[in-house]
N, C-alpha and C. Protein backbone atom coordinates (compact mmCIF):
# COMPACT_ATOMS: atom_id res chain seq x y z
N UNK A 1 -24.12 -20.97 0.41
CA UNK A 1 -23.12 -20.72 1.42
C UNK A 1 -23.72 -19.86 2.53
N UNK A 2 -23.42 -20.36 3.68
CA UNK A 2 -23.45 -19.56 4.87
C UNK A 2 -22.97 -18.26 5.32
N UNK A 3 -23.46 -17.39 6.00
CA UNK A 3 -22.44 -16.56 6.48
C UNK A 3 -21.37 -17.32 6.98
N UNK A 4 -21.46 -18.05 7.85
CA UNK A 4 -20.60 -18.81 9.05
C UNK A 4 -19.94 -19.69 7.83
N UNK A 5 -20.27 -19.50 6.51
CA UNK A 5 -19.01 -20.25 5.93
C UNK A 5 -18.81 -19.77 4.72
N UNK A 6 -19.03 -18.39 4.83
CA UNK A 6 -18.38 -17.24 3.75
C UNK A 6 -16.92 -17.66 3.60
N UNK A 7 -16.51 -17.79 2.32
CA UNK A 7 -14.82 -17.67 2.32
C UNK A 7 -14.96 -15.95 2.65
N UNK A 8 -13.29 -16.08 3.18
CA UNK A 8 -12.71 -14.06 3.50
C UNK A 8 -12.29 -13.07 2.22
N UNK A 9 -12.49 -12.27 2.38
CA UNK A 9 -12.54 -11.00 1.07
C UNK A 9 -11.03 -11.25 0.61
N UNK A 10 -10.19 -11.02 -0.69
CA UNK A 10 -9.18 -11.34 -1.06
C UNK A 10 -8.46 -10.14 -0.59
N UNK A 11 -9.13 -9.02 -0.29
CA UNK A 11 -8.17 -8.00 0.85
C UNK A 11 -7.93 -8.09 1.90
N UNK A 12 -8.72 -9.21 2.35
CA UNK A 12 -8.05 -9.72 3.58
C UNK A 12 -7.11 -10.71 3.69
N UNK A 13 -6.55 -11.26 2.49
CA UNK A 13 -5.86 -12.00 2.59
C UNK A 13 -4.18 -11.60 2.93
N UNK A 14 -3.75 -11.98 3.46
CA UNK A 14 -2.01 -11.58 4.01
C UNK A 14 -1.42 -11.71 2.94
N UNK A 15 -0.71 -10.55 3.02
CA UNK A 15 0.44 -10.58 1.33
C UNK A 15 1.64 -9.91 1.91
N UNK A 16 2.80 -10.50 1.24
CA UNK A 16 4.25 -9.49 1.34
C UNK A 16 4.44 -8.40 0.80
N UNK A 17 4.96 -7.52 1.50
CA UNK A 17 5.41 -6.34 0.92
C UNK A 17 6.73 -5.81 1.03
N UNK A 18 7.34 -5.20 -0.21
CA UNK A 18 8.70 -5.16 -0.48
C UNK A 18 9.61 -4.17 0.38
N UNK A 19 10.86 -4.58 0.39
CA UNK A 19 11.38 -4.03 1.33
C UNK A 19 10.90 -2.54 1.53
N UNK A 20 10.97 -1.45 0.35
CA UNK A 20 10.38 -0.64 0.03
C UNK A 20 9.29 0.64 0.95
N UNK A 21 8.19 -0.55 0.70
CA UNK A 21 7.00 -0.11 1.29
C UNK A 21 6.78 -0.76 2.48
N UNK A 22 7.79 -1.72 3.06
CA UNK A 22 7.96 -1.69 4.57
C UNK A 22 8.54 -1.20 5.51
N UNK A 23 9.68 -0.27 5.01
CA UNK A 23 10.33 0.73 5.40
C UNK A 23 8.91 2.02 6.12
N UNK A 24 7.72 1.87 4.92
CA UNK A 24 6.73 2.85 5.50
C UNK A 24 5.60 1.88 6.21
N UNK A 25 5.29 0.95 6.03
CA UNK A 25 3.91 0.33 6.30
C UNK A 25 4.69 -0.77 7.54
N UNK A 26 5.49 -1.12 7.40
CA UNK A 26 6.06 -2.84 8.60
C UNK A 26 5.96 -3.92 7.57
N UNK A 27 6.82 -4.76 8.14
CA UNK A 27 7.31 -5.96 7.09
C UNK A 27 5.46 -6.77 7.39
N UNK A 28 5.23 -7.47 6.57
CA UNK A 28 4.12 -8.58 6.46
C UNK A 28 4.46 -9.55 7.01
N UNK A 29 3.69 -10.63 7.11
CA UNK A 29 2.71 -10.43 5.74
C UNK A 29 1.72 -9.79 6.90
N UNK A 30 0.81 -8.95 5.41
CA UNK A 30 -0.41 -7.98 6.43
C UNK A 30 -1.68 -7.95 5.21
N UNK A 31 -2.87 -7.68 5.73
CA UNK A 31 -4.19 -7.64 5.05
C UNK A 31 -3.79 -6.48 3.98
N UNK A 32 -3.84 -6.49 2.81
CA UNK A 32 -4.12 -5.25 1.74
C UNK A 32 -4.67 -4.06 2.47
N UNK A 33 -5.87 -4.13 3.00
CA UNK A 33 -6.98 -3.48 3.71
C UNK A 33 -5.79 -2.38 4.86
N UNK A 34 -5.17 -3.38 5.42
CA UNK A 34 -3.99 -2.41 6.14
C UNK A 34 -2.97 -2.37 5.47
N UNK A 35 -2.48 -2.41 4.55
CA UNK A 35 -1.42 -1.96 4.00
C UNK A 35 -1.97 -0.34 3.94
N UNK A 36 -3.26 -0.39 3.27
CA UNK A 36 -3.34 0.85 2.51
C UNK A 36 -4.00 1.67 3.52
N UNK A 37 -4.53 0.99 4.95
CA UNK A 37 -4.46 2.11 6.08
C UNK A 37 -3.01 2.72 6.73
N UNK A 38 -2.32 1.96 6.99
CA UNK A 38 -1.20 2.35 7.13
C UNK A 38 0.23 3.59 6.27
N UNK A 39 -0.41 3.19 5.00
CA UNK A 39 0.25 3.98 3.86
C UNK A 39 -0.71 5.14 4.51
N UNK A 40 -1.89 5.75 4.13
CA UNK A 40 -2.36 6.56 4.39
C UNK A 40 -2.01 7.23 5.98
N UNK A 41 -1.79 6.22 6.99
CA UNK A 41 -1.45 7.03 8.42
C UNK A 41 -0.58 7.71 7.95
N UNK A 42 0.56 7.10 7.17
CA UNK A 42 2.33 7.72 6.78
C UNK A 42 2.01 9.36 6.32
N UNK A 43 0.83 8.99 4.92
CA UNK A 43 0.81 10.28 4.18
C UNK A 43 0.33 11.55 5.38
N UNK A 44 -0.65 11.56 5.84
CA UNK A 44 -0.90 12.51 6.92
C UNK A 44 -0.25 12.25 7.67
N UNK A 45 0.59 11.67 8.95
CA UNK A 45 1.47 12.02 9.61
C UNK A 45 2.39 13.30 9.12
N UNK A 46 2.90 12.67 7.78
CA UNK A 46 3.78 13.57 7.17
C UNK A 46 3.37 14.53 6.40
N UNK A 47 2.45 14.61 6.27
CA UNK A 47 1.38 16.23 6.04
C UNK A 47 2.22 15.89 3.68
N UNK A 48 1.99 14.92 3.54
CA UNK A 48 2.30 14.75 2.18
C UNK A 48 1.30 14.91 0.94
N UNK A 49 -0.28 15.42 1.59
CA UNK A 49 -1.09 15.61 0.63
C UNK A 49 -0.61 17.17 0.31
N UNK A 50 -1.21 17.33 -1.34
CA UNK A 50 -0.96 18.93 -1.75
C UNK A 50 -1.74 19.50 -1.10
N UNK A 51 -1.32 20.84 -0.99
CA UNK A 51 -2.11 22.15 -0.54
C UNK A 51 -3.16 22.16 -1.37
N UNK A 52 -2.74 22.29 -2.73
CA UNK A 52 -3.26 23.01 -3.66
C UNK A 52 -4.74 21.68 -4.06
N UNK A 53 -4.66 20.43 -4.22
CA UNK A 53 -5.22 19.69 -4.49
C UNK A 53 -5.24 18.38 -3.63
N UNK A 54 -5.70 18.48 -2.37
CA UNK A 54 -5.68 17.07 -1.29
C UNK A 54 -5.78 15.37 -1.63
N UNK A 55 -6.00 15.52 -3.29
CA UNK A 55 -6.61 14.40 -4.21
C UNK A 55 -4.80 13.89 -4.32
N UNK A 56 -3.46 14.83 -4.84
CA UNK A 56 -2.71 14.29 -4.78
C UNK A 56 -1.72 14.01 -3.87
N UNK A 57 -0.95 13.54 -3.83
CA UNK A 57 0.10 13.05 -2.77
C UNK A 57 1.14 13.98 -3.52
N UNK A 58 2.03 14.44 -2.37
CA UNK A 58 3.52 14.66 -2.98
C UNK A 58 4.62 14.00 -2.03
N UNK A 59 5.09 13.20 -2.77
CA UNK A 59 6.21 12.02 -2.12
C UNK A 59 7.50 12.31 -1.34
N UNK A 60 7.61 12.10 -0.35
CA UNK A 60 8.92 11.99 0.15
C UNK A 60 9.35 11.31 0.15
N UNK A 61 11.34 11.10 0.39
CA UNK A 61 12.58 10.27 -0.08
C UNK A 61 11.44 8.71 0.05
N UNK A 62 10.99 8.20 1.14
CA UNK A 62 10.59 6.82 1.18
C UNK A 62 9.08 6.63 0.25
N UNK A 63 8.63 7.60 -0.13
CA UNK A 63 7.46 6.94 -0.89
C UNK A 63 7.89 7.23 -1.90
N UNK A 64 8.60 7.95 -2.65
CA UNK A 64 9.48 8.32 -3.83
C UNK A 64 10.41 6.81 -4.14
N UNK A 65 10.55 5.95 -3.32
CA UNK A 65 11.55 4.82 -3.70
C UNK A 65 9.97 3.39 -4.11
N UNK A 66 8.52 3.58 -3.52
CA UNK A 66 7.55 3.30 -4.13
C UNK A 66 6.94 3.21 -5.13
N UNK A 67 6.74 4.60 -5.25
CA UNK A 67 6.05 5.62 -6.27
C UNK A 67 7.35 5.50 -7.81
N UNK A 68 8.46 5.07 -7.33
CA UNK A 68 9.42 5.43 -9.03
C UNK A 68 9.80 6.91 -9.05
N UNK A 69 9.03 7.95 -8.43
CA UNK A 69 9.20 9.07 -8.87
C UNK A 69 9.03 9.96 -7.48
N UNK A 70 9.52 11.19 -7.59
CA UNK A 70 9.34 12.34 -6.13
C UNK A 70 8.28 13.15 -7.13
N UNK A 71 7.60 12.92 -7.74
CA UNK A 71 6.61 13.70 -8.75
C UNK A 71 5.38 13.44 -7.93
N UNK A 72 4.77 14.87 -8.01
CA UNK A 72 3.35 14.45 -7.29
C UNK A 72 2.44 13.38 -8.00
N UNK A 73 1.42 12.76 -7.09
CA UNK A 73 0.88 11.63 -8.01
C UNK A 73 -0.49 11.74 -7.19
N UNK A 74 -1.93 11.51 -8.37
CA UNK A 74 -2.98 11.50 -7.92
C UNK A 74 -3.20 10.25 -7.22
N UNK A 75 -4.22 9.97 -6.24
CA UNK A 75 -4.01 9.18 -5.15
C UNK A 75 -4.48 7.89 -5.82
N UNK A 76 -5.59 7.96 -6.74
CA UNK A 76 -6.26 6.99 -7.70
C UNK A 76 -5.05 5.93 -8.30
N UNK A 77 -4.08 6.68 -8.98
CA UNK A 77 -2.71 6.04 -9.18
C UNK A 77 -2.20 5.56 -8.26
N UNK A 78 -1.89 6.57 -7.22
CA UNK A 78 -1.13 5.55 -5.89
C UNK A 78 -1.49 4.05 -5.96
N UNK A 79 -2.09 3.75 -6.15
CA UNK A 79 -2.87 2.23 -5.85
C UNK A 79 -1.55 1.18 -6.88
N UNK A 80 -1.65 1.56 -8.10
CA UNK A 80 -1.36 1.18 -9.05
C UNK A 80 0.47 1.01 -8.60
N UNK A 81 0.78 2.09 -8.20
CA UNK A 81 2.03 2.38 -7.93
C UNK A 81 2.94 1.14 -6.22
N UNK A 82 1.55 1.36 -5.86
CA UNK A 82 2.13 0.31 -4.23
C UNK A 82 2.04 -1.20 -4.79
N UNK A 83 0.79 -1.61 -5.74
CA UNK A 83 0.60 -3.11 -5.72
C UNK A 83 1.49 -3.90 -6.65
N UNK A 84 2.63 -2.86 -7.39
CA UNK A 84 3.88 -3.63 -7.58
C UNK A 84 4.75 -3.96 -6.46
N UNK A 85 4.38 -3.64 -5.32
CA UNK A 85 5.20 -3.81 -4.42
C UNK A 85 5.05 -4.47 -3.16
N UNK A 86 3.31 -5.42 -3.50
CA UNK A 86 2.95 -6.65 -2.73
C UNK A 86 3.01 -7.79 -3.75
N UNK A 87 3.51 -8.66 -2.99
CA UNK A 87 2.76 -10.34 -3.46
C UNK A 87 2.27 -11.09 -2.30
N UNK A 88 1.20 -11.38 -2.77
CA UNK A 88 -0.13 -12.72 -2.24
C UNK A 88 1.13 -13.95 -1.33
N UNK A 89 0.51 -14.10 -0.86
CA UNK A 89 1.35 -15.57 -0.29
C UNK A 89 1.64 -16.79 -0.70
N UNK A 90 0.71 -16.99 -2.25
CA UNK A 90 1.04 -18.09 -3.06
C UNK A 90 2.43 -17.79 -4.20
N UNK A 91 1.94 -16.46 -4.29
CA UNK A 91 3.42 -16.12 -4.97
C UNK A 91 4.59 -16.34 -4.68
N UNK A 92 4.57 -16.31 -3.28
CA UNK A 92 5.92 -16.15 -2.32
C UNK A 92 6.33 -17.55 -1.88
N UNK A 93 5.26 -18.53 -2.00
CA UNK A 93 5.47 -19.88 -1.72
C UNK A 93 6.23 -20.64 -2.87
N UNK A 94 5.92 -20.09 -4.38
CA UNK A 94 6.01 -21.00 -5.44
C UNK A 94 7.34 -20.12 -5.53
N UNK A 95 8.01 -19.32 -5.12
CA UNK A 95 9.69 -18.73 -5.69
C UNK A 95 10.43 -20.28 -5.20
């Protein structure tokens, strides 16, 4: 395979995201890659990393309806916590 005929990274692929986490990020469909730039603009805009440890997040009302919980959460998890709350575009085709 070519460069010039690389298939695209599966984070670049456009996926939906739930009402949820479009309340913080914008409705889709959008690249993974920006979902999780965008989540991150939210967290610093809103100054939501800890003092005490910059590794975790502490959630406000809209990432708290994400996250399941207003409990601080290490950022490693975050991941785990948002990608219940995309589906791929084949998913969304076959409902």
């Amino acid at each position: 395979m070519t460069a010039k005929t690389k298939k695209p990274s599966a984070f670049m692929k456009p996926v939906h995201v739930s009402d949820e986490l479009a309340a913080i990020v914008g409705h889709g469909p959008l690249p993974r890659t920006e979902v999780t730039k965008r989540l991150w603009d939210y967290i610093k805009k809103h100054n939501l990393q800890s003092k005490a440890n910059r590794r975790n997040i502490v959630p406000d009302a809209k990432l708290a309806k994400v996250f399941g919980s207003s409990s601080e959460i290490d950022m490693f998890k975050m991941n785990a916590k948002v990608n219940k709350h995309i589906r791929d575009e084949a998913a969304v085709g076959a409902r």
